[in-house]
PDB file of N, CA and C in Angstrom:
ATOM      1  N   UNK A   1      27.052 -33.142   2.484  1.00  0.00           N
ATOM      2  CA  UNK A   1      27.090 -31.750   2.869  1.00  0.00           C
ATOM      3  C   UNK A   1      26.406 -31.615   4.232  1.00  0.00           C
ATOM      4  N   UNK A   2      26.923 -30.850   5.422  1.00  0.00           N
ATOM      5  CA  UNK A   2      26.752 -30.703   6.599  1.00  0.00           C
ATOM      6  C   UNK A   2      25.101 -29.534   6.392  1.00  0.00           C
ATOM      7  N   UNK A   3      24.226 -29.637   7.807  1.00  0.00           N
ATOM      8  CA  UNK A   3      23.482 -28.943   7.608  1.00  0.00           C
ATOM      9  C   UNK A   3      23.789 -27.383   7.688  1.00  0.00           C
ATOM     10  N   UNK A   4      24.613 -26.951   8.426  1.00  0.00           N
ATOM     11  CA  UNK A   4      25.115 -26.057   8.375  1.00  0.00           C
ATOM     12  C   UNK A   4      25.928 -25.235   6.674  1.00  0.00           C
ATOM     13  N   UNK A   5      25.764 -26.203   6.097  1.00  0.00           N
ATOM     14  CA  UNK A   5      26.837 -25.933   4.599  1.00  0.00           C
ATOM     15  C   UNK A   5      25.471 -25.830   4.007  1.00  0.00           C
ATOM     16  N   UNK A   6      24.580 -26.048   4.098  1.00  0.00           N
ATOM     17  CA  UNK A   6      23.211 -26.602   3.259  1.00  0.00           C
ATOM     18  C   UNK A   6      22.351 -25.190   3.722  1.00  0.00           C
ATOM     19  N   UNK A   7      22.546 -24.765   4.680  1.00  0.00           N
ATOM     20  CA  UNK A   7      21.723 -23.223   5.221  1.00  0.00           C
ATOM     21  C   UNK A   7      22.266 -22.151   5.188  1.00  0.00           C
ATOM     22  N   UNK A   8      23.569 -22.006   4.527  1.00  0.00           N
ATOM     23  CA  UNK A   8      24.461 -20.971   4.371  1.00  0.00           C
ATOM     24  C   UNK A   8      24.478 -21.098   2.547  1.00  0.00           C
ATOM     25  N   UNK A   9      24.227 -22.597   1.994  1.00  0.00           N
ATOM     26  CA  UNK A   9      24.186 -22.251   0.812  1.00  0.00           C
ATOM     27  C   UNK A   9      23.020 -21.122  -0.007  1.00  0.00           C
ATOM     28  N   UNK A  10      22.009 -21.821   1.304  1.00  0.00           N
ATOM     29  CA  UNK A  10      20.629 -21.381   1.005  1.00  0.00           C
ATOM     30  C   UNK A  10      20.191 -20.085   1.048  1.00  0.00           C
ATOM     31  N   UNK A  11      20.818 -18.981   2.354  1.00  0.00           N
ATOM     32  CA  UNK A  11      20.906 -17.755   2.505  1.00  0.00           C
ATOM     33  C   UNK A  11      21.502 -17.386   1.608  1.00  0.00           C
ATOM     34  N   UNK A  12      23.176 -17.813   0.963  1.00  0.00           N
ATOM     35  CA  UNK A  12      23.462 -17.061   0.198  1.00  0.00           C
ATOM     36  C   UNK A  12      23.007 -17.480  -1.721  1.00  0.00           C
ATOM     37  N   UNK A  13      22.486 -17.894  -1.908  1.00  0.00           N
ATOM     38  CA  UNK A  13      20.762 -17.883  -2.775  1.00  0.00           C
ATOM     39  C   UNK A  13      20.205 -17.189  -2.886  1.00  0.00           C
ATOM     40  N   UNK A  14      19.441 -16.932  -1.826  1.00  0.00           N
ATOM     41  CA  UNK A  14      18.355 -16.224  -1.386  1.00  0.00           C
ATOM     42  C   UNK A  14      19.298 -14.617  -1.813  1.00  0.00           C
ATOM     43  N   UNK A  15      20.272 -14.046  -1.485  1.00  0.00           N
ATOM     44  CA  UNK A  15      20.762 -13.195  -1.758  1.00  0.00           C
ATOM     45  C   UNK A  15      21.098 -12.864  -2.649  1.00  0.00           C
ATOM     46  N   UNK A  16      21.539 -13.721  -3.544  1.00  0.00           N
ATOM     47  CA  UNK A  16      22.071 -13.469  -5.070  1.00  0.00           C
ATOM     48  C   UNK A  16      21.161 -13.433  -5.978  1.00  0.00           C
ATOM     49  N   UNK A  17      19.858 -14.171  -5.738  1.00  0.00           N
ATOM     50  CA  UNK A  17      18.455 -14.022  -5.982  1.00  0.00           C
ATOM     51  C   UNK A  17      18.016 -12.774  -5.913  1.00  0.00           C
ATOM     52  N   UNK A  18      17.959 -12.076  -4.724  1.00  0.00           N
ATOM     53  CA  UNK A  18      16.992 -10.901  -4.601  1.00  0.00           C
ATOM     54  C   UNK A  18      17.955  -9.408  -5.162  1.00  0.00           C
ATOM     55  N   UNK A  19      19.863  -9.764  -4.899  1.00  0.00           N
ATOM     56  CA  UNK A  19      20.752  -8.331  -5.529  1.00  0.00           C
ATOM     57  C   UNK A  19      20.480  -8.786  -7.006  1.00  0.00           C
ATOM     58  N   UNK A  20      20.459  -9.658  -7.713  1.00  0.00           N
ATOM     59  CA  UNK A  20      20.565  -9.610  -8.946  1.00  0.00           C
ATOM     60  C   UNK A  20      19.418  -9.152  -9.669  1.00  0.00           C
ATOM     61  N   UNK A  21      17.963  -9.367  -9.573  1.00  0.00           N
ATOM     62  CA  UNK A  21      16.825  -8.712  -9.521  1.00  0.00           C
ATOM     63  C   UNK A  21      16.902  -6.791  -9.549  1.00  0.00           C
ATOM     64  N   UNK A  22      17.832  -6.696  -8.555  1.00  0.00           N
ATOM     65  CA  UNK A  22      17.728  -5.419  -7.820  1.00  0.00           C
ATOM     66  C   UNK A  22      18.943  -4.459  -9.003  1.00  0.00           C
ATOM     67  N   UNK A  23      19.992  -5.196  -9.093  1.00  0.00           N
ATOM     68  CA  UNK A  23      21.198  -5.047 -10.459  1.00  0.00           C
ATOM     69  C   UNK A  23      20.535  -4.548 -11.393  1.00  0.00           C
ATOM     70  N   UNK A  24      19.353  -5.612 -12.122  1.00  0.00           N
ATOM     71  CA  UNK A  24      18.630  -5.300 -13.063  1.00  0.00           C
ATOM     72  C   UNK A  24      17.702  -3.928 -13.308  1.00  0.00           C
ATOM     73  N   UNK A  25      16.923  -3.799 -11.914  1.00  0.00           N
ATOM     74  CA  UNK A  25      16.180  -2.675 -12.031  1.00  0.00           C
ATOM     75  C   UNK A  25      16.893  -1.728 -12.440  1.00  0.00           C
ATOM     76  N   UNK A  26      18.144  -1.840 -11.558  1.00  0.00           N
ATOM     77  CA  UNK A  26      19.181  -0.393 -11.551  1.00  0.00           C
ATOM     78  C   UNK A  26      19.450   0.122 -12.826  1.00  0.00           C
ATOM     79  N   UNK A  27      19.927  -0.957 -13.538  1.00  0.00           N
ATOM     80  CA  UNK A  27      20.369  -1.144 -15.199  1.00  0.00           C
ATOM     81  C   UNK A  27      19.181  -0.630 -16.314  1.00  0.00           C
ATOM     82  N   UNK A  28      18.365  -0.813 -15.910  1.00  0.00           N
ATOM     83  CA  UNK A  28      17.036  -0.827 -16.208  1.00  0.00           C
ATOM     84  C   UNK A  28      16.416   0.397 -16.696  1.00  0.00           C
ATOM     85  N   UNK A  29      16.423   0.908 -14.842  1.00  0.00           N
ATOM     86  CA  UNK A  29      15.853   1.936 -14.549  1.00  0.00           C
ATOM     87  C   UNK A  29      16.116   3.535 -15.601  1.00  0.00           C
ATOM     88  N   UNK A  30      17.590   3.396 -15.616  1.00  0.00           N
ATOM     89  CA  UNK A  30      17.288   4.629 -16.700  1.00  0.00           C
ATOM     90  C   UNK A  30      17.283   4.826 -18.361  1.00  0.00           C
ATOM     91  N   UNK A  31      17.007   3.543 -18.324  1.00  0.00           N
ATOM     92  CA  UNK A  31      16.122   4.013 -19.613  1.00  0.00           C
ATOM     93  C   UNK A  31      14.757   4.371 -19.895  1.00  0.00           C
ATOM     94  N   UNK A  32      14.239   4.284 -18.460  1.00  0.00           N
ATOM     95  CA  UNK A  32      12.698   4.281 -18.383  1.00  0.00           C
ATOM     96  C   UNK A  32      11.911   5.526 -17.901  1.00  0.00           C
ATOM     97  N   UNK A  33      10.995   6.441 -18.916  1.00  0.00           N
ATOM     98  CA  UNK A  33      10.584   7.538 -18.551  1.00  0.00           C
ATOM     99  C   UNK A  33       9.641   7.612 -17.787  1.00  0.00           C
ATOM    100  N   UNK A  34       9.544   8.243 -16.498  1.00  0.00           N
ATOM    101  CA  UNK A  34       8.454   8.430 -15.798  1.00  0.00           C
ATOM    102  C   UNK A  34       7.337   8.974 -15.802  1.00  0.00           C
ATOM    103  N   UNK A  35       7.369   9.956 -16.696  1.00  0.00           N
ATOM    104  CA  UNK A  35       6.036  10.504 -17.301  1.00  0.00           C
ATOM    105  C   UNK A  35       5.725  10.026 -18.334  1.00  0.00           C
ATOM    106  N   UNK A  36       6.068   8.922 -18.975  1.00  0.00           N
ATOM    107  CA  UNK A  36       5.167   8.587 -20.109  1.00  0.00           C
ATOM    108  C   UNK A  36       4.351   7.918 -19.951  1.00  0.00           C
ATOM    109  N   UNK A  37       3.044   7.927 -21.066  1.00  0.00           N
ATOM    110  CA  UNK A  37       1.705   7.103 -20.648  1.00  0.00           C
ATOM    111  C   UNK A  37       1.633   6.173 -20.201  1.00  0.00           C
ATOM    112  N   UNK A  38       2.407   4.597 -20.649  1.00  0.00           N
ATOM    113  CA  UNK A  38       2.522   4.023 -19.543  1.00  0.00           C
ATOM    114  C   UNK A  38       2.670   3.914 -18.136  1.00  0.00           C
ATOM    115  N   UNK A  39       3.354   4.858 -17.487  1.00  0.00           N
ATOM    116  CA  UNK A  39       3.911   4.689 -15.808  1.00  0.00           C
ATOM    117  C   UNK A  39       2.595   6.015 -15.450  1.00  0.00           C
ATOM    118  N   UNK A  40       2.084   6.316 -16.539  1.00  0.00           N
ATOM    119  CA  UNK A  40       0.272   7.545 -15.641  1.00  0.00           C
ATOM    120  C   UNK A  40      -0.179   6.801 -15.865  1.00  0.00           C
ATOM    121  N   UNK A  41      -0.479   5.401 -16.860  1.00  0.00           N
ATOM    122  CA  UNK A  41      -1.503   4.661 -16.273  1.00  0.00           C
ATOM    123  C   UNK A  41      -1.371   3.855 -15.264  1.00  0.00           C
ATOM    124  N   UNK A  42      -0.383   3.427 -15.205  1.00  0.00           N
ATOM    125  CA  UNK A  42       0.048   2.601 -13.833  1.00  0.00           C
ATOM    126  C   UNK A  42      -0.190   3.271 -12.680  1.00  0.00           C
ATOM    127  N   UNK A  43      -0.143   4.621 -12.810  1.00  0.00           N
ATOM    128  CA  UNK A  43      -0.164   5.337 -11.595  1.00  0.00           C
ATOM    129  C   UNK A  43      -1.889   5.345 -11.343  1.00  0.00           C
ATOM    130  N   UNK A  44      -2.428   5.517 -12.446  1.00  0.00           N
ATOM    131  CA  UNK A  44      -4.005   5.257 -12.435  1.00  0.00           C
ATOM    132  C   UNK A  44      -4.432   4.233 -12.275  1.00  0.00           C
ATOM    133  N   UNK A  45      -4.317   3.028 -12.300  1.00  0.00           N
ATOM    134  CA  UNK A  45      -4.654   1.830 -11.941  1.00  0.00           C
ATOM    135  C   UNK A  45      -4.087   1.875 -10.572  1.00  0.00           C
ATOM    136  N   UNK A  46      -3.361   1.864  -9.879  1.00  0.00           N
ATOM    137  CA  UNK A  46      -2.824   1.691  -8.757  1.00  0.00           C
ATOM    138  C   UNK A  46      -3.762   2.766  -7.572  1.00  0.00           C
ATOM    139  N   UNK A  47      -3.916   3.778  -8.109  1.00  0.00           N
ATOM    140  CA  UNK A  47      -4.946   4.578  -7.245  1.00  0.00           C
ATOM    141  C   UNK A  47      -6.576   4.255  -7.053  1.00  0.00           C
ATOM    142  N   UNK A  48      -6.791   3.384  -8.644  1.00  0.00           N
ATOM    143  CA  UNK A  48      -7.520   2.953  -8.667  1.00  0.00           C
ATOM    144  C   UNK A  48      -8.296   1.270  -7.822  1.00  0.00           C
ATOM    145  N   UNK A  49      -6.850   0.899  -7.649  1.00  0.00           N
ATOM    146  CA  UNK A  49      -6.919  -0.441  -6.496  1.00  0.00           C
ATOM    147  C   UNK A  49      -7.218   0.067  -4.851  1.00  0.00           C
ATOM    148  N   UNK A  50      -6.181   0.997  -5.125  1.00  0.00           N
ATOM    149  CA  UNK A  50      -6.398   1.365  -2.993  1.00  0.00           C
ATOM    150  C   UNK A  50      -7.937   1.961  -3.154  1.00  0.00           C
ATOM    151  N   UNK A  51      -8.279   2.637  -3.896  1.00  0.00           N
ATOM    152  CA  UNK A  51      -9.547   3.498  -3.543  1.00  0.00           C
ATOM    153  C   UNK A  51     -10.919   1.968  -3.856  1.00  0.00           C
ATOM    154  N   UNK A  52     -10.667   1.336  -4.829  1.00  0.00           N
ATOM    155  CA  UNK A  52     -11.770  -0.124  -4.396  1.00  0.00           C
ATOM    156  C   UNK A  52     -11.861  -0.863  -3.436  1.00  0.00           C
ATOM    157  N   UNK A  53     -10.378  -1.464  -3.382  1.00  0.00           N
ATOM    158  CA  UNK A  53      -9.985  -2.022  -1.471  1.00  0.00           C
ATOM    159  C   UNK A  53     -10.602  -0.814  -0.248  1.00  0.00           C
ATOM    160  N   UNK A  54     -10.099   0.398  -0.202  1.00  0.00           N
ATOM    161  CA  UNK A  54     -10.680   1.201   0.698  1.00  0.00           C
ATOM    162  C   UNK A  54     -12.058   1.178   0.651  1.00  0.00           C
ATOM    163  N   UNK A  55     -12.925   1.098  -0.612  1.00  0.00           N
ATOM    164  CA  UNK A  55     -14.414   1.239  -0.705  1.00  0.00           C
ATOM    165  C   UNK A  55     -15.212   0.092  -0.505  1.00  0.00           C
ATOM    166  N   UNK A  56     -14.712  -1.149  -0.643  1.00  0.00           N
ATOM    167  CA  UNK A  56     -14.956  -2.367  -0.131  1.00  0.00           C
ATOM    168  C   UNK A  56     -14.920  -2.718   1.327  1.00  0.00           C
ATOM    169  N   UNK A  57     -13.944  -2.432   1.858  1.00  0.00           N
ATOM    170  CA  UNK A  57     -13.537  -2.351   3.786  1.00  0.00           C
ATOM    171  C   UNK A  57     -14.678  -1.339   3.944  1.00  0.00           C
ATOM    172  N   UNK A  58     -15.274  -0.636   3.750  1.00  0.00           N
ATOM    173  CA  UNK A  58     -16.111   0.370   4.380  1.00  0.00           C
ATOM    174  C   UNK A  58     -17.250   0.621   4.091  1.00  0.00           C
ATOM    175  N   UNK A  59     -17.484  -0.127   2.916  1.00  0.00           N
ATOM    176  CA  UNK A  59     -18.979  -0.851   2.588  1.00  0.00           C
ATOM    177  C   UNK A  59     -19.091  -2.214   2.559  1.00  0.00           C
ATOM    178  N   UNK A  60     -18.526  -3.017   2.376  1.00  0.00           N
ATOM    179  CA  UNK A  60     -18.556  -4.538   2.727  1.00  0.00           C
ATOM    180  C   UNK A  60     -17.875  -5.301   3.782  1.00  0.00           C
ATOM    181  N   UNK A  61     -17.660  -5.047   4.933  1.00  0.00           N
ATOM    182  CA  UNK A  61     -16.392  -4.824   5.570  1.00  0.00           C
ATOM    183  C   UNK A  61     -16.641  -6.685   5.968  1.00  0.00           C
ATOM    184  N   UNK A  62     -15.431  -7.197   6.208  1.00  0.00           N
ATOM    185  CA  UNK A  62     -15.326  -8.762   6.596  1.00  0.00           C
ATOM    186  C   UNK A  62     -14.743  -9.099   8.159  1.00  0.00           C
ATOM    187  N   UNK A  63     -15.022  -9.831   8.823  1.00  0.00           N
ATOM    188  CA  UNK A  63     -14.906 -10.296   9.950  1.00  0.00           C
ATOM    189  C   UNK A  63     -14.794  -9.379  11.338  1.00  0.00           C
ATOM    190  N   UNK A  64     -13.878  -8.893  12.362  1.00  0.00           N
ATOM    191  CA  UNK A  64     -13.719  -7.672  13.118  1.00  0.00           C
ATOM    192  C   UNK A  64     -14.180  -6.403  12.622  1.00  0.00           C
ATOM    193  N   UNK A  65     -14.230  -6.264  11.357  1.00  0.00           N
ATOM    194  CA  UNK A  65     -14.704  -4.796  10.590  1.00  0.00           C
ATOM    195  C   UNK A  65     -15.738  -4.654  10.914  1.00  0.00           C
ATOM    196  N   UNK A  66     -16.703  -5.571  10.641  1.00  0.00           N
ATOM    197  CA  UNK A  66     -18.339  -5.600  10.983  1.00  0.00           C
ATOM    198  C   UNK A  66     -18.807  -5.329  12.089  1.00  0.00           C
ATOM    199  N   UNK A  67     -18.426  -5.492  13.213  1.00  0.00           N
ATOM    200  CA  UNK A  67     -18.763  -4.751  14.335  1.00  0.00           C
ATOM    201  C   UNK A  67     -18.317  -3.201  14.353  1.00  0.00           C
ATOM    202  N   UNK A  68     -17.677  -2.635  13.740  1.00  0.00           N
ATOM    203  CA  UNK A  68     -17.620  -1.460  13.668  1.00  0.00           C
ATOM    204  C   UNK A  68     -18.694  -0.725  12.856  1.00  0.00           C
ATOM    205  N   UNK A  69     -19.303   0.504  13.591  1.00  0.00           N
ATOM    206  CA  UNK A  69     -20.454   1.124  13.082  1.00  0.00           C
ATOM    207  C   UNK A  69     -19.947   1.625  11.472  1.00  0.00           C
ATOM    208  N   UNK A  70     -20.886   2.002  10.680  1.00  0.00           N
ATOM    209  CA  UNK A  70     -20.966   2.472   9.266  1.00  0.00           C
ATOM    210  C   UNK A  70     -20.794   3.727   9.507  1.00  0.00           C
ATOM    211  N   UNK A  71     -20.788   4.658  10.234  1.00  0.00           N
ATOM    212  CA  UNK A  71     -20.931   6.156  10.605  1.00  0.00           C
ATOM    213  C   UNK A  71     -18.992   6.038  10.952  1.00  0.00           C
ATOM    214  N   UNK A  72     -18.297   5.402  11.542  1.00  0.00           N
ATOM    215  CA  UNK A  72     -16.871   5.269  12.147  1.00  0.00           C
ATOM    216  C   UNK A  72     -16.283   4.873  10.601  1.00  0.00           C
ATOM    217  N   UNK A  73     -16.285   3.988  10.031  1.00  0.00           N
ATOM    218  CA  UNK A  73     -15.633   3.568   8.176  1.00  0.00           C
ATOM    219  C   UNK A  73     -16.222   4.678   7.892  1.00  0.00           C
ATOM    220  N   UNK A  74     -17.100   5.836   7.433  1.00  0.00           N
ATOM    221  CA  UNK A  74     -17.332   6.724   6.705  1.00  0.00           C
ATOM    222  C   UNK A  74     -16.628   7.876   7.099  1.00  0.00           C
ATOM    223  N   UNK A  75     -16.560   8.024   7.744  1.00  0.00           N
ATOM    224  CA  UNK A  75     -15.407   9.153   8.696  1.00  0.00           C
ATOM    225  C   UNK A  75     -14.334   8.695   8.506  1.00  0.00           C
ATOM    226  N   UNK A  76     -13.683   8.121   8.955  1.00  0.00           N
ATOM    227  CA  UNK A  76     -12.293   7.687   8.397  1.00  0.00           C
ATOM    228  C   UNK A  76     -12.344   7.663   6.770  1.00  0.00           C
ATOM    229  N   UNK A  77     -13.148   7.890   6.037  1.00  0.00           N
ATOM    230  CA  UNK A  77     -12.783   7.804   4.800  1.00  0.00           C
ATOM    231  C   UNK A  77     -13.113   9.136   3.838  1.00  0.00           C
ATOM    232  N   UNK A  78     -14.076   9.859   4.685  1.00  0.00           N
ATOM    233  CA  UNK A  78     -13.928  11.186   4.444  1.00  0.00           C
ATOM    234  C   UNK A  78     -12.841  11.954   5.263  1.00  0.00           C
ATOM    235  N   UNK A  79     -12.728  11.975   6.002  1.00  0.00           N
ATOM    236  CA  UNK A  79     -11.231  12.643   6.692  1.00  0.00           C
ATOM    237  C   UNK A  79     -10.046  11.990   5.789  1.00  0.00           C
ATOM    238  N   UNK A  80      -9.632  11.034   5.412  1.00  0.00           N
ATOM    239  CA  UNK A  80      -9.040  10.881   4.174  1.00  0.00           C
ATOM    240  C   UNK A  80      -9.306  11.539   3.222  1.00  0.00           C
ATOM    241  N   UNK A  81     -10.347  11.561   2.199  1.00  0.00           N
ATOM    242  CA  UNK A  81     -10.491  12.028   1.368  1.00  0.00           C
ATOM    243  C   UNK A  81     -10.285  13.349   0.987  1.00  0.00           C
ATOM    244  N   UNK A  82     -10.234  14.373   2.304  1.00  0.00           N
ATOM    245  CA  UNK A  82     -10.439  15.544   2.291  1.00  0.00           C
ATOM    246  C   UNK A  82      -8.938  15.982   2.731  1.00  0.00           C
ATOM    247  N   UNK A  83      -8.522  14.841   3.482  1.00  0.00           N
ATOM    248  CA  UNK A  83      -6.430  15.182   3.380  1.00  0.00           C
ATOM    249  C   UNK A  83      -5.385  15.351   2.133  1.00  0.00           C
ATOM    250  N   UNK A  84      -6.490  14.100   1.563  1.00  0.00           N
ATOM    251  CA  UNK A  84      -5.664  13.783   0.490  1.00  0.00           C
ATOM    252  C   UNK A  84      -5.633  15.027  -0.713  1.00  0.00           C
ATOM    253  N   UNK A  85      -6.991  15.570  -0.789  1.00  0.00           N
ATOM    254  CA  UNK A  85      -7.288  16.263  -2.055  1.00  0.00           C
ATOM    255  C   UNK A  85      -6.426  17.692  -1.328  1.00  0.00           C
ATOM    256  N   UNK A  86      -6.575  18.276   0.132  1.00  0.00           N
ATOM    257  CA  UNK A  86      -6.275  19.157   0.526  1.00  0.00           C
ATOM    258  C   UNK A  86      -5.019  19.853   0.747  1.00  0.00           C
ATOM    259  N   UNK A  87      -3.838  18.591   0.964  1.00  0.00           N
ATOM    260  CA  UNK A  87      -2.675  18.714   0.768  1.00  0.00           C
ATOM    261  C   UNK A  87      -1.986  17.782  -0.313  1.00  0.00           C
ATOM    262  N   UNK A  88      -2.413  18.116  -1.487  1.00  0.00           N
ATOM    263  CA  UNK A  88      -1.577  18.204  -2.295  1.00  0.00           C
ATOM    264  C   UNK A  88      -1.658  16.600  -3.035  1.00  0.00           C
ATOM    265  N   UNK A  89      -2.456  15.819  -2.910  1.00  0.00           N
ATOM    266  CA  UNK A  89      -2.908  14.235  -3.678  1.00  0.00           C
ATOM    267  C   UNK A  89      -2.025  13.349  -3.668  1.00  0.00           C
ATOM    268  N   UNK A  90      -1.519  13.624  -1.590  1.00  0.00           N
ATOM    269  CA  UNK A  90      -0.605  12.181  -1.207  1.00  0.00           C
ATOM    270  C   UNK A  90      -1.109  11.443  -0.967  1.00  0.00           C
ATOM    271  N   UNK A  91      -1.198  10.318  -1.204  1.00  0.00           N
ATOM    272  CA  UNK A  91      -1.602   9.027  -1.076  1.00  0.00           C
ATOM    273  C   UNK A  91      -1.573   8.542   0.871  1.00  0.00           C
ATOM    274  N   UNK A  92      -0.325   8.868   0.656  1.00  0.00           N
ATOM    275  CA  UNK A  92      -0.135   8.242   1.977  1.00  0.00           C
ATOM    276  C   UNK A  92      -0.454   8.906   3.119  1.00  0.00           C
ATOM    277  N   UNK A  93      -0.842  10.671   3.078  1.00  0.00           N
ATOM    278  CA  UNK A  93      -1.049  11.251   4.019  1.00  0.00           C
ATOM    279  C   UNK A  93      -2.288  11.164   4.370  1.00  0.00           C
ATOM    280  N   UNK A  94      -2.806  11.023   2.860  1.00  0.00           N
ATOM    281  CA  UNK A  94      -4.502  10.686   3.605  1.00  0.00           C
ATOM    282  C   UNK A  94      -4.699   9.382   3.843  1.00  0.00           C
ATOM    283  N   UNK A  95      -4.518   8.236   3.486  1.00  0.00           N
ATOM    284  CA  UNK A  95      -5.085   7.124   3.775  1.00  0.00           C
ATOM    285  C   UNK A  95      -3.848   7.378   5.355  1.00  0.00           C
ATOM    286  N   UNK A  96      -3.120   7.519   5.850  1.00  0.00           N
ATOM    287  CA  UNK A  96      -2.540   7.826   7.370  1.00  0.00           C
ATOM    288  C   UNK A  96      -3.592   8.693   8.266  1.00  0.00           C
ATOM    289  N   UNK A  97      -4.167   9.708   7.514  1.00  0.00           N
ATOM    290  CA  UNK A  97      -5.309  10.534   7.927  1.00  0.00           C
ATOM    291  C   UNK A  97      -6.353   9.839   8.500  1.00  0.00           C
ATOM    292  N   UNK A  98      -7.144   9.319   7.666  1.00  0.00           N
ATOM    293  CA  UNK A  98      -8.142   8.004   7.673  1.00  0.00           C
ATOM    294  C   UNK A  98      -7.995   7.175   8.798  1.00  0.00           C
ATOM    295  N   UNK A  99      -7.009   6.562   8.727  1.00  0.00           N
ATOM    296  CA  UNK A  99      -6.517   5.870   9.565  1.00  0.00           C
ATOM    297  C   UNK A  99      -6.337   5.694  10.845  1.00  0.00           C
ATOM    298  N   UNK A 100      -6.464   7.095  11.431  1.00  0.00           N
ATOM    299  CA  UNK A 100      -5.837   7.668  12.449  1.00  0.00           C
ATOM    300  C   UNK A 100      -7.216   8.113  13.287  1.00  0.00           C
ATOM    301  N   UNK A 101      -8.404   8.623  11.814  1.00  0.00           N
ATOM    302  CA  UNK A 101      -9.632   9.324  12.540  1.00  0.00           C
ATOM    303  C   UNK A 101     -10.018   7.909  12.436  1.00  0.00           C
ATOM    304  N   UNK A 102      -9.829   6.795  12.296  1.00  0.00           N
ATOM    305  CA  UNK A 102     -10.738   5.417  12.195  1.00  0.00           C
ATOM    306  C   UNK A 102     -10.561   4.560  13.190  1.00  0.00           C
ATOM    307  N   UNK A 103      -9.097   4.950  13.610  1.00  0.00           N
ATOM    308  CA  UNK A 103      -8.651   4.556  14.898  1.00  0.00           C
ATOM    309  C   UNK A 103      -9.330   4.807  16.266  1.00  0.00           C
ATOM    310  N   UNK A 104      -9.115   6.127  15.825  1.00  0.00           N
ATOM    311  CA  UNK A 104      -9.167   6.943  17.387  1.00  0.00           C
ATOM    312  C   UNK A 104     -11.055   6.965  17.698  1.00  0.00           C
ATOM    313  N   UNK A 105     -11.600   7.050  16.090  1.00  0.00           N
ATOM    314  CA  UNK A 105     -13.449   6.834  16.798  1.00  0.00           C
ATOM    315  C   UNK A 105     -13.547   5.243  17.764  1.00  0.00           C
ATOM    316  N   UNK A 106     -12.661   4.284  16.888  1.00  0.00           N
ATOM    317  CA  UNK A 106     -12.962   2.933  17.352  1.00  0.00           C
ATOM    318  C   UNK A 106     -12.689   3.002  18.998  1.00  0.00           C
ATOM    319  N   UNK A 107     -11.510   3.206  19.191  1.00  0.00           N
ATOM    320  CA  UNK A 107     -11.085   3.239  20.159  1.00  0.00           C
ATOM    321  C   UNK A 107     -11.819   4.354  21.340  1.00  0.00           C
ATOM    322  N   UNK A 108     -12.202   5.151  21.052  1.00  0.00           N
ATOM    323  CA  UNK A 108     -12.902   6.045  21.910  1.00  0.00           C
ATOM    324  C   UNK A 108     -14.675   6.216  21.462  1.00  0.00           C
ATOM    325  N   UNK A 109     -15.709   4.861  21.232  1.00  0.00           N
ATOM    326  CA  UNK A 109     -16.612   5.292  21.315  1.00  0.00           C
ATOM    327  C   UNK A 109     -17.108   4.130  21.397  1.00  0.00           C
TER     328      UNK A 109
END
């Protein structure tokens, strides 16, 4: 088999691999209720990971982090905190919030 026959087998693998996975969810998917206790605890554990990772980076922070002052991670994580609860308990708007005031102290002080 040519290398060319051997890297086209391989892509299309890799593809039938990742749609068939994806088939499944689909198939899957509606039998599965979103509000039941299972998928709120998942949703609770999962809020519960970003907010330890976030509380770890900003009290234990590792390598480049550490030169950043403790007053700059606390701000960025109250300006999060106060996005998140304020509009409505998106995830993503506040940790983008955070992000943005964590940025812009680094960068301008």
């Amino acid at each position: 088999m040519s290398e060319d026959a051997l890297l086209w087998l391989v892509v299309i693998g890799a593809i039938g691999a990742t749609y068939l996975w994806r088939l499944l969810g689909v198939l899957l998917s509606r039998q599965v209720n979103p509000e039941s206790d299972f998928f709120q605890w998942i949703t609770c554990v999962s809020y519960a990971m970003l907010a330890g990772l976030i509380a770890r980076m900003v009290l234990l922070p590792v390598g480049p982090l550490t030169e950043v002052s403790l007053w700059i991670r606390l701000s960025g994580m109250a300006v999060g905190l106060t996005v998140f609860f304020l509009l409505g308990r998106r995830v993503l708007t506040g940790v983008g919030a955070g992000l943005a005031v964590f940025v812009t102290l680094v960068a301008y002080t």
